[in-house]
N, C-alpha and C. Protein backbone atom coordinates (compact mmCIF):
# COMPACT_ATOMS: atom_id res chain seq x y z
N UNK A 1 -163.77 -65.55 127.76
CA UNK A 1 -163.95 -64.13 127.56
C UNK A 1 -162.77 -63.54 126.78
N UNK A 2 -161.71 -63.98 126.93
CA UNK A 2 -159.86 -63.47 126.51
C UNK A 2 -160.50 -63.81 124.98
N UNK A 3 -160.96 -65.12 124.91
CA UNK A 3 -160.79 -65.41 123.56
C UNK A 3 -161.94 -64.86 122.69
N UNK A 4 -162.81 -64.14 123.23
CA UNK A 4 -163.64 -63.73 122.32
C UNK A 4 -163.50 -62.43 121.96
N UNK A 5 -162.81 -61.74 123.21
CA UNK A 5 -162.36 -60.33 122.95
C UNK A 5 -160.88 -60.58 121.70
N UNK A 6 -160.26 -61.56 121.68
CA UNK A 6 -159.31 -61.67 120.37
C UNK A 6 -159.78 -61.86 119.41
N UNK A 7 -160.98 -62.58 118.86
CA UNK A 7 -161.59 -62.88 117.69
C UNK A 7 -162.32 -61.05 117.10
N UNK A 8 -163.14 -60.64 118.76
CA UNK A 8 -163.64 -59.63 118.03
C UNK A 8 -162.75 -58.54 117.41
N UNK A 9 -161.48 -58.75 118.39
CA UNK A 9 -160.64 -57.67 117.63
C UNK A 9 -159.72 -57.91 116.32
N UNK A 10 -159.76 -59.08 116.20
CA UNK A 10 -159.30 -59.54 114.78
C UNK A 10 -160.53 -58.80 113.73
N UNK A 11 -162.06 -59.45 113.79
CA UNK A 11 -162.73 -59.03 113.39
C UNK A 11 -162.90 -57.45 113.01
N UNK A 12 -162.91 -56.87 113.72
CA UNK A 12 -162.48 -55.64 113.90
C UNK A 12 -161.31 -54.88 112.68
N UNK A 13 -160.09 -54.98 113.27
CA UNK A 13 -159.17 -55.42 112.35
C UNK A 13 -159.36 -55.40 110.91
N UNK A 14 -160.71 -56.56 110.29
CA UNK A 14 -160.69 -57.48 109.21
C UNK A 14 -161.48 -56.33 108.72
N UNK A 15 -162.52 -55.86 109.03
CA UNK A 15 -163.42 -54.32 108.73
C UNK A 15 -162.72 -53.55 108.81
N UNK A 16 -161.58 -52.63 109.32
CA UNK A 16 -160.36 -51.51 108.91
C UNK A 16 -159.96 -52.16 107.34
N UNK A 17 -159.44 -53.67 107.32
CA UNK A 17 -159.17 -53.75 106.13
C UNK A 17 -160.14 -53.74 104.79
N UNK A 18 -161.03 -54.11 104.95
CA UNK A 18 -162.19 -54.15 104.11
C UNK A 18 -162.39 -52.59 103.82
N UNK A 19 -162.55 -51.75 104.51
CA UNK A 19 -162.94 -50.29 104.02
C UNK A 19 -161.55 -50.01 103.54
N UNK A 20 -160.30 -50.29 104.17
CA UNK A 20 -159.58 -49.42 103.59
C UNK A 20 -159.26 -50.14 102.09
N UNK A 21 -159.77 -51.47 101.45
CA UNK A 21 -159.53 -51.99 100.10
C UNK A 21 -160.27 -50.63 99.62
N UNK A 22 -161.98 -51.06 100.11
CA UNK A 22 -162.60 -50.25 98.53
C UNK A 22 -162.20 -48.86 98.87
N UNK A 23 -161.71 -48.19 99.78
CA UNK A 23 -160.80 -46.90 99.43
C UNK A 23 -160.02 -46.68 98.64
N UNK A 24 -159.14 -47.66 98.39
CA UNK A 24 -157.91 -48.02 97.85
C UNK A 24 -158.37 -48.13 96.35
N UNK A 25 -159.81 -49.14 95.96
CA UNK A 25 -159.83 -49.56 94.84
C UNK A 25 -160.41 -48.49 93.99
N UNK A 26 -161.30 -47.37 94.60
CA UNK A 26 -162.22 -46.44 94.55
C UNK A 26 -161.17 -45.66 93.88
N UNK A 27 -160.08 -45.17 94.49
CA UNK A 27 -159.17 -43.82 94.46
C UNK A 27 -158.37 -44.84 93.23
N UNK A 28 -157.96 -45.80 93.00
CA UNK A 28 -157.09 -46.53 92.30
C UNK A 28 -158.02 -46.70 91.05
N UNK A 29 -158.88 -47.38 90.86
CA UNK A 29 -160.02 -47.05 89.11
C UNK A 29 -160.35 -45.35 89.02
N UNK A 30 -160.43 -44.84 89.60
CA UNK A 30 -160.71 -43.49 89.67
C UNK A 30 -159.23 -42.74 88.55
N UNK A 31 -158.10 -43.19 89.21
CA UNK A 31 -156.99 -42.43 88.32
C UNK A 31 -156.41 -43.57 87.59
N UNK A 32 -156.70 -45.16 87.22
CA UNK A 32 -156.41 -45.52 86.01
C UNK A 32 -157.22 -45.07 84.79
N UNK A 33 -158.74 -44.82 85.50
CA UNK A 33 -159.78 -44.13 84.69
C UNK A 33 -159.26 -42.85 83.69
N UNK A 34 -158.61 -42.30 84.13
CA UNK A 34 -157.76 -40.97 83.46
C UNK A 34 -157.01 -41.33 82.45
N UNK A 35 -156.06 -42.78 82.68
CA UNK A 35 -155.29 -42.85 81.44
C UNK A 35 -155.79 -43.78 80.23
N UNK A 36 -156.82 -44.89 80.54
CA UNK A 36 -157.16 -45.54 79.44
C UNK A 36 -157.93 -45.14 78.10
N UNK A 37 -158.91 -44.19 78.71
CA UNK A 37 -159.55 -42.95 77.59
C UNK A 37 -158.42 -42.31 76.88
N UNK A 38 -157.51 -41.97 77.44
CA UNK A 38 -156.88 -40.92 76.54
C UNK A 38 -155.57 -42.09 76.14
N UNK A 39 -155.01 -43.38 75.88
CA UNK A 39 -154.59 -44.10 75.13
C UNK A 39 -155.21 -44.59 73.84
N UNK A 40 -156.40 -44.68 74.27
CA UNK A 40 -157.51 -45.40 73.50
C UNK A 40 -157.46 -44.30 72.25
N UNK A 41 -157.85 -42.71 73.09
CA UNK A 41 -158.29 -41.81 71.79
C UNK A 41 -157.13 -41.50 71.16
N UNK A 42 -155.37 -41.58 71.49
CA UNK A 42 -154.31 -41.35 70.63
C UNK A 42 -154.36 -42.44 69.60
N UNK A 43 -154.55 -43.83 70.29
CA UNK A 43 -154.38 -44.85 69.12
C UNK A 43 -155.71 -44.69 67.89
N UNK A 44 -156.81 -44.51 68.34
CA UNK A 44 -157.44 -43.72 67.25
C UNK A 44 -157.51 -43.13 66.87
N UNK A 45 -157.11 -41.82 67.17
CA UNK A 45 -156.59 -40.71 66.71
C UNK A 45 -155.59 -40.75 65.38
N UNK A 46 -154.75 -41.65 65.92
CA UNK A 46 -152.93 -42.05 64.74
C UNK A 46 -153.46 -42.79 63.85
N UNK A 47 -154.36 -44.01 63.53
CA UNK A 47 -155.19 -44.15 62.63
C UNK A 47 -155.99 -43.90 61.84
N UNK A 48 -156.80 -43.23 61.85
CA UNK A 48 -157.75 -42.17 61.20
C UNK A 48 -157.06 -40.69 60.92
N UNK A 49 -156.01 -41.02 61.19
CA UNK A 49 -154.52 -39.33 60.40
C UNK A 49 -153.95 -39.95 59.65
N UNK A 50 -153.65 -41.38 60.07
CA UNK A 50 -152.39 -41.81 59.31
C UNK A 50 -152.66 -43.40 58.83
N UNK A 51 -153.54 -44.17 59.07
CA UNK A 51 -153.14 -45.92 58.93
C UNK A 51 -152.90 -46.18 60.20
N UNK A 52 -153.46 -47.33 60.10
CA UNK A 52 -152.92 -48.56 61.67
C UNK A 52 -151.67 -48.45 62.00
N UNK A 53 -150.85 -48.80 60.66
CA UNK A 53 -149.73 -48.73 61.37
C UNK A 53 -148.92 -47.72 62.02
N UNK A 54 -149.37 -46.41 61.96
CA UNK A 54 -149.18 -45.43 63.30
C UNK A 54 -150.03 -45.45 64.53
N UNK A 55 -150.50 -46.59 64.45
CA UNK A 55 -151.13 -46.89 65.93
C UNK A 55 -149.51 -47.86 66.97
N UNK A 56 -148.51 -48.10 65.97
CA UNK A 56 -147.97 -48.50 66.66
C UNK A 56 -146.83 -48.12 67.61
N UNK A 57 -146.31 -47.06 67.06
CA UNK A 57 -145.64 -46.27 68.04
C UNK A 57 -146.27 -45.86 68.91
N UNK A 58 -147.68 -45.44 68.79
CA UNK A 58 -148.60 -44.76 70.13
C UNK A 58 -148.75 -46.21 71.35
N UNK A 59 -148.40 -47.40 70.52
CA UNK A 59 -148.61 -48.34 71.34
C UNK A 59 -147.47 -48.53 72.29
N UNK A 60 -146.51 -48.53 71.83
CA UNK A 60 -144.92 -48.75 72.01
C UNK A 60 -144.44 -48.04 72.84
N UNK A 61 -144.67 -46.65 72.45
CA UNK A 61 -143.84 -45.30 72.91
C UNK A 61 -145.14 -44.80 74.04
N UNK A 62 -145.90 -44.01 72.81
CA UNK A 62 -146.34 -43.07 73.99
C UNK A 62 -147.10 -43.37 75.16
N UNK A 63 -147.84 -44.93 75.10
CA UNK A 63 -148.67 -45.13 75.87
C UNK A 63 -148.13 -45.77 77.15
N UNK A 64 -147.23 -46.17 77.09
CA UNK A 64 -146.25 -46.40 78.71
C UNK A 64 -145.70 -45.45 79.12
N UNK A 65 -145.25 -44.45 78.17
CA UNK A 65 -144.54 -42.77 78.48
C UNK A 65 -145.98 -42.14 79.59
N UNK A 66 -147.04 -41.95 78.62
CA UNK A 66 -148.33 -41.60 79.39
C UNK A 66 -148.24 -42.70 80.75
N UNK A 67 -148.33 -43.47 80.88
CA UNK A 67 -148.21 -44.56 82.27
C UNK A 67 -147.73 -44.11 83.36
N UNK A 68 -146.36 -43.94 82.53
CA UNK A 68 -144.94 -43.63 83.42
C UNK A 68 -144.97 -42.23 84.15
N UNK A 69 -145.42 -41.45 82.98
CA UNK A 69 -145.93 -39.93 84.02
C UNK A 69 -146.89 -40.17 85.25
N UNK A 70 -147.85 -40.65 84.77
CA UNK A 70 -148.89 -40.93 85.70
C UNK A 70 -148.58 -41.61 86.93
N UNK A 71 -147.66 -42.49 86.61
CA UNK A 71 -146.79 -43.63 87.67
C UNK A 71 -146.64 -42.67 88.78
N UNK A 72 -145.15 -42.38 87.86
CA UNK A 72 -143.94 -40.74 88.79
C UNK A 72 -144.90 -39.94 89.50
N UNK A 73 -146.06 -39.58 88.94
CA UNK A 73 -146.69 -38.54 89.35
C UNK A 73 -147.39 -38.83 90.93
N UNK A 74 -147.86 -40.31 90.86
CA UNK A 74 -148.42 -40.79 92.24
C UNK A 74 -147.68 -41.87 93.07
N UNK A 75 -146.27 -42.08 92.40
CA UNK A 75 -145.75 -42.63 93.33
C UNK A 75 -145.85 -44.20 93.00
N UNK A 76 -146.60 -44.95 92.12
CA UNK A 76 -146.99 -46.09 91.89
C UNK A 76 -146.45 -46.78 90.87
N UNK A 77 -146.72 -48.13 90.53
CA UNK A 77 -145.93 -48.71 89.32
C UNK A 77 -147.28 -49.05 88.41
N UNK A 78 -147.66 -48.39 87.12
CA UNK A 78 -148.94 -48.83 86.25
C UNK A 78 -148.24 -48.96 85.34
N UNK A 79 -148.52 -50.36 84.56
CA UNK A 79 -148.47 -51.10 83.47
C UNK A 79 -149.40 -51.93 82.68
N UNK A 80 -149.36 -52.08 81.77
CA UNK A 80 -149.90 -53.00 80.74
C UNK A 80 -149.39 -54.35 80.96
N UNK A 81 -150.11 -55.23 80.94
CA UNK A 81 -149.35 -56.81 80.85
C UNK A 81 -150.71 -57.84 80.15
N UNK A 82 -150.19 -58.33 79.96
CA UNK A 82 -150.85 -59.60 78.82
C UNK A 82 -150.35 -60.79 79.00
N UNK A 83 -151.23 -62.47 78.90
CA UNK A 83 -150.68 -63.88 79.21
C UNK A 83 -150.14 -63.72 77.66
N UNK A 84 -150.09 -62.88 76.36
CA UNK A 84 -150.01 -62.99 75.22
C UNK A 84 -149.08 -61.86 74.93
N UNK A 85 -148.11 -61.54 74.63
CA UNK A 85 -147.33 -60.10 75.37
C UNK A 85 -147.13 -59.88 74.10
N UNK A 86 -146.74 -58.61 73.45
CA UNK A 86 -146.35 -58.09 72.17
C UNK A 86 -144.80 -57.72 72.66
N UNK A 87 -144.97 -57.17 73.59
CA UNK A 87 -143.47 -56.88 74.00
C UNK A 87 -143.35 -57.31 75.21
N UNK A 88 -142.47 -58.57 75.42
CA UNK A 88 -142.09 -59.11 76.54
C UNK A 88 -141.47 -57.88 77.72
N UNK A 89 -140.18 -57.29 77.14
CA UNK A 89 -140.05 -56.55 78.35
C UNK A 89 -140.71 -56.12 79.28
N UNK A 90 -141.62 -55.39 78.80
CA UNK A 90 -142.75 -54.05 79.64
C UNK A 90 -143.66 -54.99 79.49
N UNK A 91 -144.17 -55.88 79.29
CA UNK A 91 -145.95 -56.38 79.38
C UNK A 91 -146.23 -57.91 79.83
N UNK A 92 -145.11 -58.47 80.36
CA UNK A 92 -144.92 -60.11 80.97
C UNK A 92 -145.38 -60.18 82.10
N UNK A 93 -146.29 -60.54 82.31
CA UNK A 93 -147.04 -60.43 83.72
C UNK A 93 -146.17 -60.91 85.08
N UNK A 94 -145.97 -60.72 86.35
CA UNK A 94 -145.40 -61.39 87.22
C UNK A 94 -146.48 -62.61 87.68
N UNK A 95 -145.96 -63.23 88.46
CA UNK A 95 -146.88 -64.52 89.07
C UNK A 95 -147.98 -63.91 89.76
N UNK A 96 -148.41 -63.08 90.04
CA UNK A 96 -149.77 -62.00 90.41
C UNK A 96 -150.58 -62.32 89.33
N UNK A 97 -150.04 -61.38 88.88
CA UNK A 97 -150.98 -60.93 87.56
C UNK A 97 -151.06 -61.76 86.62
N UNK A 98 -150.35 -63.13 86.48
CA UNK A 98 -150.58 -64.08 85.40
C UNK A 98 -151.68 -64.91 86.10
N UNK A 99 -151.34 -65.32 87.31
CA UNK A 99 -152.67 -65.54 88.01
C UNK A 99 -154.06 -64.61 87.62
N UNK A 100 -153.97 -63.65 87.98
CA UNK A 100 -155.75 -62.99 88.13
C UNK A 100 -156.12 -62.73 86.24
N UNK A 101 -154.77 -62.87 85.57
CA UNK A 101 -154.73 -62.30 84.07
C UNK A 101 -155.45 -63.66 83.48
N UNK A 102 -155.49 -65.10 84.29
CA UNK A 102 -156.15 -66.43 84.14
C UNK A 102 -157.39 -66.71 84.73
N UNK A 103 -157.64 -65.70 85.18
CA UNK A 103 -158.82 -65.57 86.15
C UNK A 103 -159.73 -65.06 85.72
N UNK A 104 -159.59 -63.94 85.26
CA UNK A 104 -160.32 -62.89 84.26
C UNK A 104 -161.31 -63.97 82.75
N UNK A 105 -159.62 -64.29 82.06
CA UNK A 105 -160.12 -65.22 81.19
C UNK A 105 -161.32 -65.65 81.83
N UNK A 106 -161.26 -66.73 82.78
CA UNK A 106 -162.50 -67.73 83.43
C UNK A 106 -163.36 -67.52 83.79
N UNK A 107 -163.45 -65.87 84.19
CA UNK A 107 -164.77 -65.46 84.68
C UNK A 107 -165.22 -64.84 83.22
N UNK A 108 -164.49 -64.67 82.36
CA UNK A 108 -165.11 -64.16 81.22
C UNK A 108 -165.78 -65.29 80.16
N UNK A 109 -165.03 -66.40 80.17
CA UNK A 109 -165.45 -67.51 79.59
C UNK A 109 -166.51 -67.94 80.71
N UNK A 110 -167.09 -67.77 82.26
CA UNK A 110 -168.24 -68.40 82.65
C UNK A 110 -169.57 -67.09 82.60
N UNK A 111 -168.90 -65.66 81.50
CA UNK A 111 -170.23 -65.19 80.79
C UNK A 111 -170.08 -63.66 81.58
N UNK A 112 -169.17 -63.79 82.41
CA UNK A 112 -169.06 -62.22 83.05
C UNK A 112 -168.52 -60.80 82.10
N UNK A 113 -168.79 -60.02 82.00
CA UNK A 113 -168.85 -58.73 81.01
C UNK A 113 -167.23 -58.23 80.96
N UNK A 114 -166.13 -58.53 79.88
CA UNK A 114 -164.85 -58.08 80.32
C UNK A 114 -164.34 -56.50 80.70
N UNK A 115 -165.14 -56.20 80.29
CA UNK A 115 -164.96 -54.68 80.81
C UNK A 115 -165.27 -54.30 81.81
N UNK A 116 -165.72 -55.28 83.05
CA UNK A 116 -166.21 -54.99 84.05
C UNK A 116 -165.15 -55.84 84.79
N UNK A 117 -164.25 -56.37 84.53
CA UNK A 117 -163.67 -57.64 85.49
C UNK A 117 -162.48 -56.32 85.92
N UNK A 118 -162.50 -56.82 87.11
CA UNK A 118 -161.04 -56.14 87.79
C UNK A 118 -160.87 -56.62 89.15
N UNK A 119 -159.51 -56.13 90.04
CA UNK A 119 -159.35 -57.11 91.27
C UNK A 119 -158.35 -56.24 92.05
N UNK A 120 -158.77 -56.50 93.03
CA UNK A 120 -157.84 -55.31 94.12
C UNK A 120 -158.07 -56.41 95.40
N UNK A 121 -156.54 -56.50 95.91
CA UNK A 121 -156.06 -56.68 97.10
C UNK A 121 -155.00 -56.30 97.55
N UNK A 122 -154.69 -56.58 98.95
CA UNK A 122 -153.62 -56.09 99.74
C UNK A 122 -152.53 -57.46 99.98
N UNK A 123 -151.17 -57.03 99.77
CA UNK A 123 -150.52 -58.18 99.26
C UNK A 123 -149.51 -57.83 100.27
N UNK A 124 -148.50 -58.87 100.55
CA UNK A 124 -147.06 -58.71 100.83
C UNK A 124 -146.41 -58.42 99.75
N UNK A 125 -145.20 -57.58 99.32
CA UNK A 125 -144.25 -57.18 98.47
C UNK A 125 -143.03 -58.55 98.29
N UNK A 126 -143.39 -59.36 99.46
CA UNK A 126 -142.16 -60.50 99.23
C UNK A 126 -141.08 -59.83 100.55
N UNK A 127 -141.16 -58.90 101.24
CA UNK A 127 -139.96 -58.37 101.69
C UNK A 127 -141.06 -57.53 103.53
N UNK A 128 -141.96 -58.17 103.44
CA UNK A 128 -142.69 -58.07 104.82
C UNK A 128 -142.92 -56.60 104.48
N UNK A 129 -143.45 -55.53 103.56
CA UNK A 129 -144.12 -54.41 103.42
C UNK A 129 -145.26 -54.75 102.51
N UNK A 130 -146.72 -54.37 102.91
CA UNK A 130 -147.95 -54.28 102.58
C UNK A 130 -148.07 -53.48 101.49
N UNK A 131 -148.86 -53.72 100.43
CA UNK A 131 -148.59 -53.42 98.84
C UNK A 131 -150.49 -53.36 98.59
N UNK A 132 -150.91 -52.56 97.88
CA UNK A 132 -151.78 -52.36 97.76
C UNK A 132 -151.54 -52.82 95.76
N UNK A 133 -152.34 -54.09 94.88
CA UNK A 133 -152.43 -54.41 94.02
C UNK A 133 -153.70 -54.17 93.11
N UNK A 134 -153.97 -54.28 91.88
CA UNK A 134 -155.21 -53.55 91.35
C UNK A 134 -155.12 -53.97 89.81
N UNK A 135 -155.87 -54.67 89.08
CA UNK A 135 -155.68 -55.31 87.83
C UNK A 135 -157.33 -54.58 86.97
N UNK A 136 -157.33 -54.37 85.95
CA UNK A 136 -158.58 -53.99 85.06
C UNK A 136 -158.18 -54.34 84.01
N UNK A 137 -158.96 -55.74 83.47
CA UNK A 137 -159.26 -56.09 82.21
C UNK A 137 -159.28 -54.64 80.99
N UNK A 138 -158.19 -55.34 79.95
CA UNK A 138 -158.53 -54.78 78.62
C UNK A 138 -159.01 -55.14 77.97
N UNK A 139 -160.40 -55.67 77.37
CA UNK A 139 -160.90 -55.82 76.52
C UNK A 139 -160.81 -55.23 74.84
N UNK A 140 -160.23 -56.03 74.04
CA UNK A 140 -160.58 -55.67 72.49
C UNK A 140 -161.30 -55.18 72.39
N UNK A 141 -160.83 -54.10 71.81
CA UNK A 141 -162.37 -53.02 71.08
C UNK A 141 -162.03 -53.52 69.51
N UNK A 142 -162.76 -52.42 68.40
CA UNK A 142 -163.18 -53.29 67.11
C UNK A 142 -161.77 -52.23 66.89
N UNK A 143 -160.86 -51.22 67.37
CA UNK A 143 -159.98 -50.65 66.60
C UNK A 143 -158.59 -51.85 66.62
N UNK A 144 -158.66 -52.27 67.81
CA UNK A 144 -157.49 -53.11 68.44
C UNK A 144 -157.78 -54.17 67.13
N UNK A 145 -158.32 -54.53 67.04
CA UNK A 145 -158.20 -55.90 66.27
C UNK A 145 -157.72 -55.75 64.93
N UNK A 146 -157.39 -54.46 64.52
CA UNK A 146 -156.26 -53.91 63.16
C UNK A 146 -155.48 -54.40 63.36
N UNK A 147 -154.65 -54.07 64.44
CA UNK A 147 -153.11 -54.81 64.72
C UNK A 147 -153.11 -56.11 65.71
N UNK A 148 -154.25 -56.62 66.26
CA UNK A 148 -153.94 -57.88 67.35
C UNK A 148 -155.34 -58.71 67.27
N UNK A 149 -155.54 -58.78 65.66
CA UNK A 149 -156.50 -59.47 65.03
C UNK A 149 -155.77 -60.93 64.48
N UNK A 150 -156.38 -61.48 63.70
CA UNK A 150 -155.70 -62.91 62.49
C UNK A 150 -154.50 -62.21 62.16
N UNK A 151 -153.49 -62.41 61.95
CA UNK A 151 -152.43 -62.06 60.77
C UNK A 151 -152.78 -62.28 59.09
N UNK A 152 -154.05 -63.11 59.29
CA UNK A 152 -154.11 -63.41 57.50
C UNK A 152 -155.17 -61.80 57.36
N UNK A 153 -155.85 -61.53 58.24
CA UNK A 153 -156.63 -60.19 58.02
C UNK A 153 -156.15 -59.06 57.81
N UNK A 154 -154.70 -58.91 58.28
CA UNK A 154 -153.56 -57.64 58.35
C UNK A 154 -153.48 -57.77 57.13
N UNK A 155 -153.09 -55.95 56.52
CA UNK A 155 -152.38 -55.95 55.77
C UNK A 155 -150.95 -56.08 56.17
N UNK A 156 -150.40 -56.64 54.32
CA UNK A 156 -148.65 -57.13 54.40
C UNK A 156 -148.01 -55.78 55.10
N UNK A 157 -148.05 -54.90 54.91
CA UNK A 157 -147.15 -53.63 55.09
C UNK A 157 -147.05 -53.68 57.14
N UNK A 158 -148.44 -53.78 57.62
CA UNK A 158 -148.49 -53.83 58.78
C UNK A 158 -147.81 -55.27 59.62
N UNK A 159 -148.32 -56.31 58.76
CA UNK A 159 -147.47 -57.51 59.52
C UNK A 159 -145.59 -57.18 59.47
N UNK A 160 -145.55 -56.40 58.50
CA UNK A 160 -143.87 -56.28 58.55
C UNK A 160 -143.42 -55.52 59.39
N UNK A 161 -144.24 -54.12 59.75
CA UNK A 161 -143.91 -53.33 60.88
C UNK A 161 -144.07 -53.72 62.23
N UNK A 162 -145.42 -54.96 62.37
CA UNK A 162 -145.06 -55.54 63.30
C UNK A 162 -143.74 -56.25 64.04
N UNK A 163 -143.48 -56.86 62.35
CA UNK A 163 -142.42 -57.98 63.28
C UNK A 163 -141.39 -57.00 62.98
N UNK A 164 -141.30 -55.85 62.94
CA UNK A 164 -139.92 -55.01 63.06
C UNK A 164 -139.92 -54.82 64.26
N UNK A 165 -141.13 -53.92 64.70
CA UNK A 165 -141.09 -53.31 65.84
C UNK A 165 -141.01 -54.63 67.19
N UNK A 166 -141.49 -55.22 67.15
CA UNK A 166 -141.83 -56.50 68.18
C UNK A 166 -141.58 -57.89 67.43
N UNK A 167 -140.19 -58.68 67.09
CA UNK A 167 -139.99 -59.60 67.10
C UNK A 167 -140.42 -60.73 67.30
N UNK A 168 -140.92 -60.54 68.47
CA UNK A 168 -141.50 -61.86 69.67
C UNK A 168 -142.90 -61.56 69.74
N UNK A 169 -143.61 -60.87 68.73
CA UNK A 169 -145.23 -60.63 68.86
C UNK A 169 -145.86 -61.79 69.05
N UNK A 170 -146.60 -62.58 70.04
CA UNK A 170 -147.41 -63.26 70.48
C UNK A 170 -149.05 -62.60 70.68
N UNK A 171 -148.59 -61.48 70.16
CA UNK A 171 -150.19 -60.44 70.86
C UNK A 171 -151.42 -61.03 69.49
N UNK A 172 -151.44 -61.60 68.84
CA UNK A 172 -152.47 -61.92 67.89
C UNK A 172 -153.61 -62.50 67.98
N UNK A 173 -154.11 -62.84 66.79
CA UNK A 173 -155.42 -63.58 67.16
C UNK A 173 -156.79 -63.39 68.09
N UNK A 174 -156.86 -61.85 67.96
CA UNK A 174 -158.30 -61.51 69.12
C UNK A 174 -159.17 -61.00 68.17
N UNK A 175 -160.40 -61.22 69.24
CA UNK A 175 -161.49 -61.13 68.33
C UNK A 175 -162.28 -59.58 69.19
N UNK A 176 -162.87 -58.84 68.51
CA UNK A 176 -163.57 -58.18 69.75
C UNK A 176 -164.23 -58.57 70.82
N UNK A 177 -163.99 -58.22 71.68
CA UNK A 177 -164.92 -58.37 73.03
C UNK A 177 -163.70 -58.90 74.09
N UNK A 178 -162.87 -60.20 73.58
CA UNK A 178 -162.10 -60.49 74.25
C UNK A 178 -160.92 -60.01 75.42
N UNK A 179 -160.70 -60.56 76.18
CA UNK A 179 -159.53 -59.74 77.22
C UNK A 179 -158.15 -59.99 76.55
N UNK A 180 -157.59 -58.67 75.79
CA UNK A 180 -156.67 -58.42 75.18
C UNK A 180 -155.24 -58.59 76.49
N UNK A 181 -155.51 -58.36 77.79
CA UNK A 181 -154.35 -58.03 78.94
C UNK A 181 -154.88 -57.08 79.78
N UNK A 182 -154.25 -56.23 80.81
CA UNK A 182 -154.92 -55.71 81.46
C UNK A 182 -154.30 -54.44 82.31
N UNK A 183 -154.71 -53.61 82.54
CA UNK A 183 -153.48 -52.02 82.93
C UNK A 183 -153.79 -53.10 84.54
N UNK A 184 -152.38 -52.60 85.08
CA UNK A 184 -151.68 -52.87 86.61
C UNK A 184 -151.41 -52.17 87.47
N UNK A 185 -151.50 -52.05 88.53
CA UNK A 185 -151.09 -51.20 89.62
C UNK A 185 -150.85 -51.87 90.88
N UNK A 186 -149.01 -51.06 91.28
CA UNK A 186 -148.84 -51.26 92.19
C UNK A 186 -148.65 -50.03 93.37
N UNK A 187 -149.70 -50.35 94.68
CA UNK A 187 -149.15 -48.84 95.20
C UNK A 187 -148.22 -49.07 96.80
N UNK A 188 -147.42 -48.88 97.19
CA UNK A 188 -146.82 -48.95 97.97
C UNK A 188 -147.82 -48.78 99.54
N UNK A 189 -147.85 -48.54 100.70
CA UNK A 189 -148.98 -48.58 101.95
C UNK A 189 -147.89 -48.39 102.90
């Protein structure tokens, strides 16, 4: 009897956690939802005013600035990261996210829709506090592939501003449709 009343209350338990994920994941796509539209429409926006290659400061600058407000604003850590990084600093995945950022790939290569892939769980922080985690595929759209297309397809002027701005550009070679990297979230619990 002891032991079934422990299972059910584990069980128990295991349903608090289950509702409180898709709470978590619900309220968490809900306000990454806010910032990827309006990255998307600056970097098109700076192109169609100016050339691709003012898509790249919007890439650089404003679109982690936009992040970072959004971050500060709820308390959370949202980033961009990629297994293919344009800028190592800000976009190197941790062992999380290079994991599920390999995962994505696989479910996308066994035919699953990349714009639909995403992943939310409840993690340890490494330091015994409960961390609420949250990954959404970026998929290449047909603007992205100006700057994180072939390099033989770029124009010269843009491959040079590339390797000004980002040295260590590894971000190349996508085709549309593909998972370019993926916005991140970490929320504290």
């Amino acid at each position: 009897m002891r032991t079934l009343l422990i299972v059910t209350l584990l069980a128990a338990a295991g349903a608090v956690r289950a509702g409180e994920l898709e709470s978590l994941t619900a309220e968490t796509r809900a306000e990454v939802a806010q910032i990827l539209p309006r990255v998307s429409g600056m970097m098109k926006s700076a192109v169609e005013a100016e050339g691709v290659a003012a898509a790249i400061p919007v890439c650089k600058d404003k679109a982690p600035q936009l992040m970072a407000e959004k971050a500060d604003a709820l308390g959370w850590k949202i980033r961009r990261v990629s297994l293919k990084t344009r800028n190592p600093e800000r976009a190197t995945p941790d062992a999380w996210e290079a994991e599920r950022l390999a995962a994505f790939d696989a479910r996308a290569a066994a035919g699953e829709a990349p714009a639909s892939l995403e992943v939310a769980e409840i993690v340890s922080d490494g330091e015994g506090r409960r961390v609420f985690r949250y990954m959404k595929a970026l998929p290449v759209a047909p603007v992205c592939v100006q700057c994180h297309g072939e390099q033989a397809n770029m124009a010269p002027e843009l491959v040079q501003a590339l390797a000004r701005d980002y040295p260590h550009d590894a971000a190349t070679g996508y085709a549309p449709g593909q998972i370019r990297g993926a916005v991140t979230v970490q929320r504290p619990l």
